[in-house]
N, C-alpha and C. Protein backbone atom coordinates (compact mmCIF):
# COMPACT_ATOMS: atom_id res chain seq x y z
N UNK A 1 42.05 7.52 42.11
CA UNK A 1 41.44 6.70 41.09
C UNK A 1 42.30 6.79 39.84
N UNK A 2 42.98 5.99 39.28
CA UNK A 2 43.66 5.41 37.99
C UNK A 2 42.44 6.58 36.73
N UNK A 3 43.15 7.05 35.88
CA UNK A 3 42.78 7.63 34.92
C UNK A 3 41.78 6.70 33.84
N UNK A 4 40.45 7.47 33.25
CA UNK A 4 39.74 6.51 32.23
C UNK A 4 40.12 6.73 31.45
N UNK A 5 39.98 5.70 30.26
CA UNK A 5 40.17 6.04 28.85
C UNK A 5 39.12 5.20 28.25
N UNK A 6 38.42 5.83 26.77
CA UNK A 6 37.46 5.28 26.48
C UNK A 6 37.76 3.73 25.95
N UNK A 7 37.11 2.96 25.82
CA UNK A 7 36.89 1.90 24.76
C UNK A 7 36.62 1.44 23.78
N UNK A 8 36.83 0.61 22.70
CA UNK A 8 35.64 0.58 22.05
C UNK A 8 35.10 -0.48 22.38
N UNK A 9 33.50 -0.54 22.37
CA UNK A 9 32.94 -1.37 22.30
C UNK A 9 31.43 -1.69 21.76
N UNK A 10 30.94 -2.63 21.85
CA UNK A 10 29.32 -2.34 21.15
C UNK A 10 28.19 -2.89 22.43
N UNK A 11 27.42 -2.14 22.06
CA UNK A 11 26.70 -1.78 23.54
C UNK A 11 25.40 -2.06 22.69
N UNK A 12 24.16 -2.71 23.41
CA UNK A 12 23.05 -2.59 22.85
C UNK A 12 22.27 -1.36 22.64
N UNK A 13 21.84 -0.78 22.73
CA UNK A 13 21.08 0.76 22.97
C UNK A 13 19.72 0.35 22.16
N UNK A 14 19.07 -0.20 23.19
CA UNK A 14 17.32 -0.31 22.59
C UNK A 14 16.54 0.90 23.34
N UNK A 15 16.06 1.57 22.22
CA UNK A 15 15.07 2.75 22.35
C UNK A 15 13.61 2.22 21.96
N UNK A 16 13.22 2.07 23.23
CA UNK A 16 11.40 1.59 22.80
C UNK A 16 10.62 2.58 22.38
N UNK A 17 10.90 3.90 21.95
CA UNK A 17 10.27 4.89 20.87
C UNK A 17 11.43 4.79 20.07
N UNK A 18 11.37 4.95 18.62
CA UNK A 18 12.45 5.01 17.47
C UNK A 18 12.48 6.39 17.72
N UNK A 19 13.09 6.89 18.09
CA UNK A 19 13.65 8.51 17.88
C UNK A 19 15.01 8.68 18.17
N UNK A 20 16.10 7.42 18.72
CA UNK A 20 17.26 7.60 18.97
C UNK A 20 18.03 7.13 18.23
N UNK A 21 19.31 6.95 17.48
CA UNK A 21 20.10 6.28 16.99
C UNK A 21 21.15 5.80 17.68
N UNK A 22 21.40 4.57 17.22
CA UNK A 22 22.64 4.10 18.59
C UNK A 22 24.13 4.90 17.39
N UNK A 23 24.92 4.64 18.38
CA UNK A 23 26.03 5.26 18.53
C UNK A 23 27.01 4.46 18.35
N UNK A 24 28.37 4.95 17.91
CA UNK A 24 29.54 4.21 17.42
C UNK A 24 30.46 4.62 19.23
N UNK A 25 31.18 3.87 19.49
CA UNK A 25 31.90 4.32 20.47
C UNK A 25 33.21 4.60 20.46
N UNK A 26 33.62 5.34 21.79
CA UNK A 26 35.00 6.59 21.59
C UNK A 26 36.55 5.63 20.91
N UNK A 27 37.48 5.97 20.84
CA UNK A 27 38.27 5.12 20.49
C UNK A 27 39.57 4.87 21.57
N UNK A 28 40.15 3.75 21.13
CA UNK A 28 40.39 2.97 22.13
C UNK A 28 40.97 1.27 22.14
N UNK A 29 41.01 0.80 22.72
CA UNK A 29 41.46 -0.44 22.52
C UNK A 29 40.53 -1.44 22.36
N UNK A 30 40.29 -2.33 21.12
CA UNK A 30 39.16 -3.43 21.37
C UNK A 30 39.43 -4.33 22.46
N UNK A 31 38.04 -4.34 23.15
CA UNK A 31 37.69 -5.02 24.23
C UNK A 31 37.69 -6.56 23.50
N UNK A 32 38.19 -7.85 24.65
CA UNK A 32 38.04 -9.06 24.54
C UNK A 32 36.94 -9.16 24.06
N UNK A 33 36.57 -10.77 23.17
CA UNK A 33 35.61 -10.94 22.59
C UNK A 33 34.39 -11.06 24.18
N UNK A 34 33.19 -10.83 23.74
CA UNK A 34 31.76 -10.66 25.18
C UNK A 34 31.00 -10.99 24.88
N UNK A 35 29.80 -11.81 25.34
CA UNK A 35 28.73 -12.38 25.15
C UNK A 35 27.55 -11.13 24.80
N UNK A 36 26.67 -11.50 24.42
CA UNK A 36 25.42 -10.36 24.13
C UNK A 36 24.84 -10.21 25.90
N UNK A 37 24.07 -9.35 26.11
CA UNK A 37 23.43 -9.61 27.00
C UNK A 37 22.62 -10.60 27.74
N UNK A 38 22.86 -10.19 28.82
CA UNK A 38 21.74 -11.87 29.26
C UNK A 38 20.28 -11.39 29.27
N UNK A 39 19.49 -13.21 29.31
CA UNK A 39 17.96 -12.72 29.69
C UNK A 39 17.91 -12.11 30.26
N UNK A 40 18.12 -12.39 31.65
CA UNK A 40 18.46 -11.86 32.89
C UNK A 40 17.86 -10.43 33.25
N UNK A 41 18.99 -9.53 32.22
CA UNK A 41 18.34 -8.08 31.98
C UNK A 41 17.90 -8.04 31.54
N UNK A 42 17.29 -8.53 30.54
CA UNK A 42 15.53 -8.14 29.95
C UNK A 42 14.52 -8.73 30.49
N UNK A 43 14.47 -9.73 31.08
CA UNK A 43 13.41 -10.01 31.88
C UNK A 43 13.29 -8.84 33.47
N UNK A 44 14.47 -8.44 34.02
CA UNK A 44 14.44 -7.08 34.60
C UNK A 44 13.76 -6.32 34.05
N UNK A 45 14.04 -5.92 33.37
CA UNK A 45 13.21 -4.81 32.63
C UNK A 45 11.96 -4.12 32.20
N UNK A 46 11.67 -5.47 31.64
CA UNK A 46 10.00 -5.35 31.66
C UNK A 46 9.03 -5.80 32.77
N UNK A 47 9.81 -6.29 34.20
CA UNK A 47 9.00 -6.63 35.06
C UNK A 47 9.52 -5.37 36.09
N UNK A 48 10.18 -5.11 36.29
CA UNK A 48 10.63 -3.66 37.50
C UNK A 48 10.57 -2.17 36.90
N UNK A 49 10.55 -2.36 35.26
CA UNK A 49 10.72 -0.85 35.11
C UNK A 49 8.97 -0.32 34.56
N UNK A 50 8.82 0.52 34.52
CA UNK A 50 7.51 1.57 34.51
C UNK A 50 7.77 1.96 33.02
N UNK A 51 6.81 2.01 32.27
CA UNK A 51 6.58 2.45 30.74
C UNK A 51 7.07 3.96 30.89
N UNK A 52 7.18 4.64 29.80
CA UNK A 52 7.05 6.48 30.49
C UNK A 52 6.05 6.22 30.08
N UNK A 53 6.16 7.82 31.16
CA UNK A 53 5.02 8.64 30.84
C UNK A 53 4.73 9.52 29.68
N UNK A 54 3.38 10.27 29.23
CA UNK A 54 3.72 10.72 28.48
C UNK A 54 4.29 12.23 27.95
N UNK A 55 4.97 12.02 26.41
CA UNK A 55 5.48 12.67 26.43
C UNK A 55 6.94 12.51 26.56
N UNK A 56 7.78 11.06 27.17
CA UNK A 56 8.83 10.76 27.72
C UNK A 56 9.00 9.65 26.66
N UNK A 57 10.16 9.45 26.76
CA UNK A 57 10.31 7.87 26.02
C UNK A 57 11.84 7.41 27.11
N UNK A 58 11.76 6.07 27.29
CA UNK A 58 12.19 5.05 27.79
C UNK A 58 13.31 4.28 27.33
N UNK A 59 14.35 4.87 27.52
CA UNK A 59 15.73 4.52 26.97
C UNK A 59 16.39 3.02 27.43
N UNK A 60 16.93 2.18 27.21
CA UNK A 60 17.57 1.18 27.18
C UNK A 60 18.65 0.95 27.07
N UNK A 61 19.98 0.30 27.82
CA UNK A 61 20.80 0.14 27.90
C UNK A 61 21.22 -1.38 28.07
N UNK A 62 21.44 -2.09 27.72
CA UNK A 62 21.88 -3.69 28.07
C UNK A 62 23.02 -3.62 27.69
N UNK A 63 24.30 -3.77 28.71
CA UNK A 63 25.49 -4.00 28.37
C UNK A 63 26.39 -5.45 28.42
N UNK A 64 27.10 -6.16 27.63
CA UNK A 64 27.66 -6.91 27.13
C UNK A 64 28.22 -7.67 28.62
N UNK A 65 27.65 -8.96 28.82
CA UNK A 65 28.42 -9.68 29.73
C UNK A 65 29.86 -9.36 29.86
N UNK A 66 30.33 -9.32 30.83
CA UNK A 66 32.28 -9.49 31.02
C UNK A 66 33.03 -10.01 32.25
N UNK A 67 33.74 -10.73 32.39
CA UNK A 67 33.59 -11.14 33.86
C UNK A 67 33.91 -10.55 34.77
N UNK A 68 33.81 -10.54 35.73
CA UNK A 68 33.30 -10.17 37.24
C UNK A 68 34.75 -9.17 37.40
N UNK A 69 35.40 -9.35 37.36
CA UNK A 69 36.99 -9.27 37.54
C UNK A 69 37.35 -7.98 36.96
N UNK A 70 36.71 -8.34 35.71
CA UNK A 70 37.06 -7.05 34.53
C UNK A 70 35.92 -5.74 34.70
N UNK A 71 34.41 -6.88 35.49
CA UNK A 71 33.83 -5.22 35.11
C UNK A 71 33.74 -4.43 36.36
N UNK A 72 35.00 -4.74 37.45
CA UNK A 72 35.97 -3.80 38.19
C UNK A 72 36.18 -2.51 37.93
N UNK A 73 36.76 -2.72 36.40
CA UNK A 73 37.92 -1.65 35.67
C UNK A 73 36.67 -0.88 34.79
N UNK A 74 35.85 -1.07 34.93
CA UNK A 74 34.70 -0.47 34.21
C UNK A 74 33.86 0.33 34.31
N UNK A 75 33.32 1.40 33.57
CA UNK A 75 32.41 2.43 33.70
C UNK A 75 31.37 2.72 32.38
N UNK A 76 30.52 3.02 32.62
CA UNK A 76 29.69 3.37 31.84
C UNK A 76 28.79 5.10 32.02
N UNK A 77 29.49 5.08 30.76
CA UNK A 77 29.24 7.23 31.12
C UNK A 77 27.59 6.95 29.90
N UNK A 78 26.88 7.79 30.79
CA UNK A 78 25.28 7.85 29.99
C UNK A 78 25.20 9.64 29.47
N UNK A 79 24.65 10.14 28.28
CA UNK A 79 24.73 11.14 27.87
C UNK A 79 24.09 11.68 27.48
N UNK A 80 22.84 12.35 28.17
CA UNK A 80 22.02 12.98 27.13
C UNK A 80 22.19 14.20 26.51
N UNK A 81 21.78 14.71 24.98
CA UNK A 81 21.99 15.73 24.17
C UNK A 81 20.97 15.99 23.12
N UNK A 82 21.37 16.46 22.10
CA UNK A 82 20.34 16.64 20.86
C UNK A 82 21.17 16.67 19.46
N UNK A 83 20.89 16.32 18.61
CA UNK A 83 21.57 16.68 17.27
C UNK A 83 21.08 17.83 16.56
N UNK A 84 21.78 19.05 16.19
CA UNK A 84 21.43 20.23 16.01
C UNK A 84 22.28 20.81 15.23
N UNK A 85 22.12 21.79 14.20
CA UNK A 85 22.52 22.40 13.71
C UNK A 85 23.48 23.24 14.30
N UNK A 86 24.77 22.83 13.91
CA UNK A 86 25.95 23.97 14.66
C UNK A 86 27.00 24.53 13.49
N UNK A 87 27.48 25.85 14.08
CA UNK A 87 28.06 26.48 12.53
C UNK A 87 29.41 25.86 12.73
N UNK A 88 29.98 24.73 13.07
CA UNK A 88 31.18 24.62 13.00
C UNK A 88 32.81 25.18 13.62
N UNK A 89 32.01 26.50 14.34
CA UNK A 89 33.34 26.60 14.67
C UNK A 89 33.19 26.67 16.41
N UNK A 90 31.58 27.41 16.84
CA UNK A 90 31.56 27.46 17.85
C UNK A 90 31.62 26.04 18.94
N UNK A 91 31.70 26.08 20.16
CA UNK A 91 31.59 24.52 21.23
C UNK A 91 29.94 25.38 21.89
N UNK A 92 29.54 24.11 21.66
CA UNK A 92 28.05 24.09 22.36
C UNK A 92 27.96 22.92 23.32
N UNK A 93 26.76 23.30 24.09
CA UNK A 93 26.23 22.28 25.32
C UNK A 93 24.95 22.49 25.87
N UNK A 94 24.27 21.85 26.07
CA UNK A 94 22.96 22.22 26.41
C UNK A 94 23.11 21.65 28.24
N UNK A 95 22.16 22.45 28.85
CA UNK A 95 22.15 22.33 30.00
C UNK A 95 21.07 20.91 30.92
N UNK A 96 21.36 20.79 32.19
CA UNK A 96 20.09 19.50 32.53
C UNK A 96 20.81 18.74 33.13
N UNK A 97 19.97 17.75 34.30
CA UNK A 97 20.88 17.23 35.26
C UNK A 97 20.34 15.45 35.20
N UNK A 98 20.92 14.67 35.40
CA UNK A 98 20.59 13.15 35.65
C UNK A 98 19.87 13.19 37.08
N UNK A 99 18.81 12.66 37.33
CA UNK A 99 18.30 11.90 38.17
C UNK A 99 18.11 10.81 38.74
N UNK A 100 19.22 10.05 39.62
CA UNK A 100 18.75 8.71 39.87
C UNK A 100 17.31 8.50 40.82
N UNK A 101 16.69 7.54 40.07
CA UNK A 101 15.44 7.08 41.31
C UNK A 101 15.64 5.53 41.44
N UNK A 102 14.96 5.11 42.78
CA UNK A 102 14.88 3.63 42.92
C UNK A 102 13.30 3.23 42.90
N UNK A 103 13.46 2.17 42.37
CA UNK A 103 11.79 1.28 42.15
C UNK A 103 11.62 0.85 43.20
N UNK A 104 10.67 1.47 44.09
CA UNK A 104 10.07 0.81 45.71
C UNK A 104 10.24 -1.05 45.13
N UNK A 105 10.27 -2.06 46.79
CA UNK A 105 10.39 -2.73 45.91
C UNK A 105 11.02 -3.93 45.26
N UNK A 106 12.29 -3.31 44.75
CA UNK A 106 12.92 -4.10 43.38
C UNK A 106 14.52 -3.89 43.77
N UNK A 107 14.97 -2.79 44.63
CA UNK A 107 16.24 -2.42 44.62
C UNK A 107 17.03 -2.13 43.14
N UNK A 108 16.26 -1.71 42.37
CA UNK A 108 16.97 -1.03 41.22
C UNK A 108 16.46 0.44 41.14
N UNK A 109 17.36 0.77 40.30
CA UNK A 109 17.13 2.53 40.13
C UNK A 109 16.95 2.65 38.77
N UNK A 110 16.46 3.81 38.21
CA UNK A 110 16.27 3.89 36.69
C UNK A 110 17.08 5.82 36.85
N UNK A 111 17.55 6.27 35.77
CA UNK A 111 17.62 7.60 35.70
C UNK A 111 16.62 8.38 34.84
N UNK A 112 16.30 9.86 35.55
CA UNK A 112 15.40 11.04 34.54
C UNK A 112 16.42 11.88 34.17
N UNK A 113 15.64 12.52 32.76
CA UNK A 113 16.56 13.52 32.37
C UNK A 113 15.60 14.74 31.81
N UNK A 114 14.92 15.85 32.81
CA UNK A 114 14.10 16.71 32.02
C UNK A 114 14.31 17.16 30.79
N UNK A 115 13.83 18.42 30.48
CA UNK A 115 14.26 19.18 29.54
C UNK A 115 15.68 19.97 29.43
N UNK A 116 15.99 19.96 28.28
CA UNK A 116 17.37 20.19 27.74
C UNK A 116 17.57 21.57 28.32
N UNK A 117 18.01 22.34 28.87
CA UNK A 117 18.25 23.67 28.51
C UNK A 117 18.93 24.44 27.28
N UNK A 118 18.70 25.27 26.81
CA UNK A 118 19.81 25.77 25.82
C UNK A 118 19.53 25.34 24.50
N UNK A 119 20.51 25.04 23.52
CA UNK A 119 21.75 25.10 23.79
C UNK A 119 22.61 26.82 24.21
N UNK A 120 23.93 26.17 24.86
CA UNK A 120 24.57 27.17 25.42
C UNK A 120 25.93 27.13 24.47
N UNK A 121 26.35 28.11 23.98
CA UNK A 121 27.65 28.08 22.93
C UNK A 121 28.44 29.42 23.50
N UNK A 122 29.76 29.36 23.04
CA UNK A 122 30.85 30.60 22.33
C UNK A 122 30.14 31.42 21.37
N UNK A 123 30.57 32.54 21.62
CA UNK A 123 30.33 33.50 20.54
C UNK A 123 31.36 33.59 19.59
N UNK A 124 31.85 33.22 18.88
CA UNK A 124 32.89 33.10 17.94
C UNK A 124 32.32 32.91 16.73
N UNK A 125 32.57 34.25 15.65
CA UNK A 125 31.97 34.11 14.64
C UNK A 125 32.73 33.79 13.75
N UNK A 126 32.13 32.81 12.92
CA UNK A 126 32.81 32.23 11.93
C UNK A 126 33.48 33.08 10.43
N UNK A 127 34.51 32.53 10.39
CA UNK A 127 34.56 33.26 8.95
C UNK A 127 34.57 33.02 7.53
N UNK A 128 34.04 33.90 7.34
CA UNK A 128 33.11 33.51 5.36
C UNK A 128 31.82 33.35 6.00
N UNK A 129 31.43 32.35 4.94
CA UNK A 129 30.15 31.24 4.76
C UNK A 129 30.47 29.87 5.30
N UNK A 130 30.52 29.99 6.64
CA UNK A 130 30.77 28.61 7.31
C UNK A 130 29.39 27.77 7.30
N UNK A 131 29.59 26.42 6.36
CA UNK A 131 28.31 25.91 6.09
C UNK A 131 27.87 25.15 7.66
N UNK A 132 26.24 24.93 8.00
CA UNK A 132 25.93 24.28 9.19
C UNK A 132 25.76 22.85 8.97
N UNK A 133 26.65 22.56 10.37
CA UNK A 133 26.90 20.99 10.31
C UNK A 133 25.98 20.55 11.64
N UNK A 134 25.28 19.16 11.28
CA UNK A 134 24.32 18.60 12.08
C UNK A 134 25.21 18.21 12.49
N UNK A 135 25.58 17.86 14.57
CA UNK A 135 25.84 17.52 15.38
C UNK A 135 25.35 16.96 16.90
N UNK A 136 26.07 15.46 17.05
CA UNK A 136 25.03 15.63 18.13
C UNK A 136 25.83 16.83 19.48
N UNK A 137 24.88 17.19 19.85
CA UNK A 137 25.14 18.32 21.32
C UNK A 137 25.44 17.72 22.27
N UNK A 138 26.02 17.22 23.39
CA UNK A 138 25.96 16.60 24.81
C UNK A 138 25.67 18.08 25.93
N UNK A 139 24.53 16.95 26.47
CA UNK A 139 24.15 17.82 27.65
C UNK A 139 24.69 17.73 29.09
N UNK A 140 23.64 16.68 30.12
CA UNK A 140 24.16 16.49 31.10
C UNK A 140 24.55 14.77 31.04
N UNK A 141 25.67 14.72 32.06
CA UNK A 141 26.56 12.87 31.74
C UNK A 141 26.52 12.65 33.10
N UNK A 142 26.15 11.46 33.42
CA UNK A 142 26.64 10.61 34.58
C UNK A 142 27.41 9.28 34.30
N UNK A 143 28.29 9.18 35.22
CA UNK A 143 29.57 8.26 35.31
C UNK A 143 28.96 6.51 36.13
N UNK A 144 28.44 5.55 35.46
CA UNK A 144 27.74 4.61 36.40
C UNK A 144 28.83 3.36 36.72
N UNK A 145 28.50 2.24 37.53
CA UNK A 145 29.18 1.20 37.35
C UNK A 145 28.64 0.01 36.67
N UNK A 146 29.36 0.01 36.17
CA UNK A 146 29.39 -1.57 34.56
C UNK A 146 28.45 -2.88 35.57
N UNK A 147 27.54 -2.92 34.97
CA UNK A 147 26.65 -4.34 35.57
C UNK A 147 25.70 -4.71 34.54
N UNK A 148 26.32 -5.88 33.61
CA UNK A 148 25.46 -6.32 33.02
C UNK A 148 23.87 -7.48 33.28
N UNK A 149 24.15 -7.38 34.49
CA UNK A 149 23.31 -8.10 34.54
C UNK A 149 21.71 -7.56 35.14
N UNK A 150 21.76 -6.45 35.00
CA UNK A 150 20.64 -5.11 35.01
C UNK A 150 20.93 -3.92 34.03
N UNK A 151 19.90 -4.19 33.23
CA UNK A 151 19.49 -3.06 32.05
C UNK A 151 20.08 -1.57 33.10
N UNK A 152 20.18 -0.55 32.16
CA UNK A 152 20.70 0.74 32.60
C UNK A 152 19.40 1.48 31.50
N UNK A 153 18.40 2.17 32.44
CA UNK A 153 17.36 2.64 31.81
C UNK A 153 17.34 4.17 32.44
N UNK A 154 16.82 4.26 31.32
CA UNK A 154 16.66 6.45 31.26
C UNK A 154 15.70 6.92 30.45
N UNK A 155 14.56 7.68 31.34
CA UNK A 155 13.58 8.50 30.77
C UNK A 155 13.63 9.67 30.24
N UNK A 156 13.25 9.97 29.45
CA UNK A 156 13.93 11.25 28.60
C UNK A 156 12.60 11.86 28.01
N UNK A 157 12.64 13.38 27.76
CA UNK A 157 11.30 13.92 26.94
C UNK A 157 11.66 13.34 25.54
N UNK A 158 10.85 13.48 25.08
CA UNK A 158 10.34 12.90 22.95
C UNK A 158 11.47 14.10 22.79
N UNK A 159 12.51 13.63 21.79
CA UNK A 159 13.65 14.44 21.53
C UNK A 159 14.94 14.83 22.19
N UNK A 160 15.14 14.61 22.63
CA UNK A 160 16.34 13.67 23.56
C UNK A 160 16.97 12.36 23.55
N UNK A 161 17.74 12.65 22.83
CA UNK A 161 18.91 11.25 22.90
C UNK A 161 19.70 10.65 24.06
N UNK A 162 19.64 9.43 23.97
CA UNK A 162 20.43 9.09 24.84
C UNK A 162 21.66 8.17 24.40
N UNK A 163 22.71 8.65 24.98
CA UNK A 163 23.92 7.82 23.90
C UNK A 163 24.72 7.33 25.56
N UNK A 164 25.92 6.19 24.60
CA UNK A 164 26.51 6.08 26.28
C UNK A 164 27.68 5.60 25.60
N UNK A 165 28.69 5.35 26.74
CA UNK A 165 30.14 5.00 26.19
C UNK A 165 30.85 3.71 27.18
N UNK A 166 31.64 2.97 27.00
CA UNK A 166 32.43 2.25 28.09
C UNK A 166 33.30 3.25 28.60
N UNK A 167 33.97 3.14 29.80
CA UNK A 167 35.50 3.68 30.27
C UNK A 167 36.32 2.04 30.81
N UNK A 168 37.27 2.61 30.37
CA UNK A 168 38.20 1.17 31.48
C UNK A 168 39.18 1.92 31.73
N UNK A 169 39.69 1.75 33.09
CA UNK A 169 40.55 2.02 34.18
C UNK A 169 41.89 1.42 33.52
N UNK A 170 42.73 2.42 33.51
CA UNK A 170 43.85 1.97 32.90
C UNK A 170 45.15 1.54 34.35
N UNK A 171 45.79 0.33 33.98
CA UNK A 171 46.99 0.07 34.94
C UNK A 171 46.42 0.26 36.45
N UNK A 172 47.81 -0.06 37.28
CA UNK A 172 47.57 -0.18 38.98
C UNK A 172 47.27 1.14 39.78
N UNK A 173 46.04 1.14 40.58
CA UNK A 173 45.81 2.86 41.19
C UNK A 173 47.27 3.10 41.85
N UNK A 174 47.56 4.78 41.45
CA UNK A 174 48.79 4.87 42.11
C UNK A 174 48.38 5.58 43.71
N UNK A 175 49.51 5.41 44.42
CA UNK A 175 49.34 5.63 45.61
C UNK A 175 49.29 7.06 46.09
N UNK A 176 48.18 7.61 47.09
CA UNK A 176 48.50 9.23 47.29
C UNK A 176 49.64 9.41 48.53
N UNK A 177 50.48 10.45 48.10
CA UNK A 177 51.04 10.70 49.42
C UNK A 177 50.22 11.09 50.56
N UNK A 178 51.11 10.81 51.55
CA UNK A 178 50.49 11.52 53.17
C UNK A 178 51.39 12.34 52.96
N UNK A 179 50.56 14.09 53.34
CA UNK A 179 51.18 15.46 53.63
C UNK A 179 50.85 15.60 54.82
């Protein structure tokens, strides 16, 4: 598989509880100009997907039409984490795994993401008075394929973010040798 590199691009990120903030994305080369999302996926959405439950909130993803061709070269990495107080010098991560499920049905899948574990850090103590900087944390990531024409939805507990990124496949896959 040809190496990713991020993109930039702008991604919808509708959170039907306000507790998430959308996100700026990694850097990279601007993507061709792209249409907004279609109906398409929002009328998906509210007819195949399940409210959460409670306690959960119901993440949203609608990604930017592109044509067929291009969203080949495409990936979409999903991320859940927390924004937390970190002293700056240590690397943190909180623990927790993606769940895909499918909607009996509908032939779509939605992802879960329990509770966070952690966070898990380095012990590396800072030196002086290293002031604490709010950060977001990344926990657990799954790698999906680019389809705008179905929402990319994720249930998450109340406090849990969900952020996401493009990848595009750079140049021609190179070939493996036979040993």
């Amino acid at each position: 598989m040809p190496p990713l590199r991020p993109i930039r691009c702008t991604l919808v990120l509708v959170t039907l509880a306000l507790c998430s903030p959308s996100l700026g994305l990694a850097r990279g080369d601007d993507p061709p100009a792209r249409k907004p999302a279609s109906a398409e996926a929002i009328q998906n959405l509210e007819a195949a997907y399940p409210k959460a439950a409670a306690g959960k909130v119901r993440h949203v993803i609608l990604l930017p039409e592109v044509a067929e061709e291009e969203a080949d070269d495409l990936k979409v990495e999903i991320v859940a984490g927390r924004t937390i107080d970190t002293d700056g010098v240590n690397r943190y991560r909180f623990g927790g795994e993606f769940r895909e499920k499918d909607i009996p049905g509908w032939g779509f899948s939605f992802f879960e993401v329990d509770a966070l574990p952690g966070p898990l850090s380095t012990r590396i103590a800072p030196q002086g008075d290293a002031p604490a900087e709010k950060r977001f944390v990344a926990g657990p990531r799954v790698l999906v394929r680019y389809n705008s024409r179905l929402p990319l939805v994720v249930y998450a507990p109340q406090g849990v973010e969900i952020r996401s990124r493009v990848w595009r496949a750079e140049g021609e896959p190179t070939p493996a040798e036979a040993r």
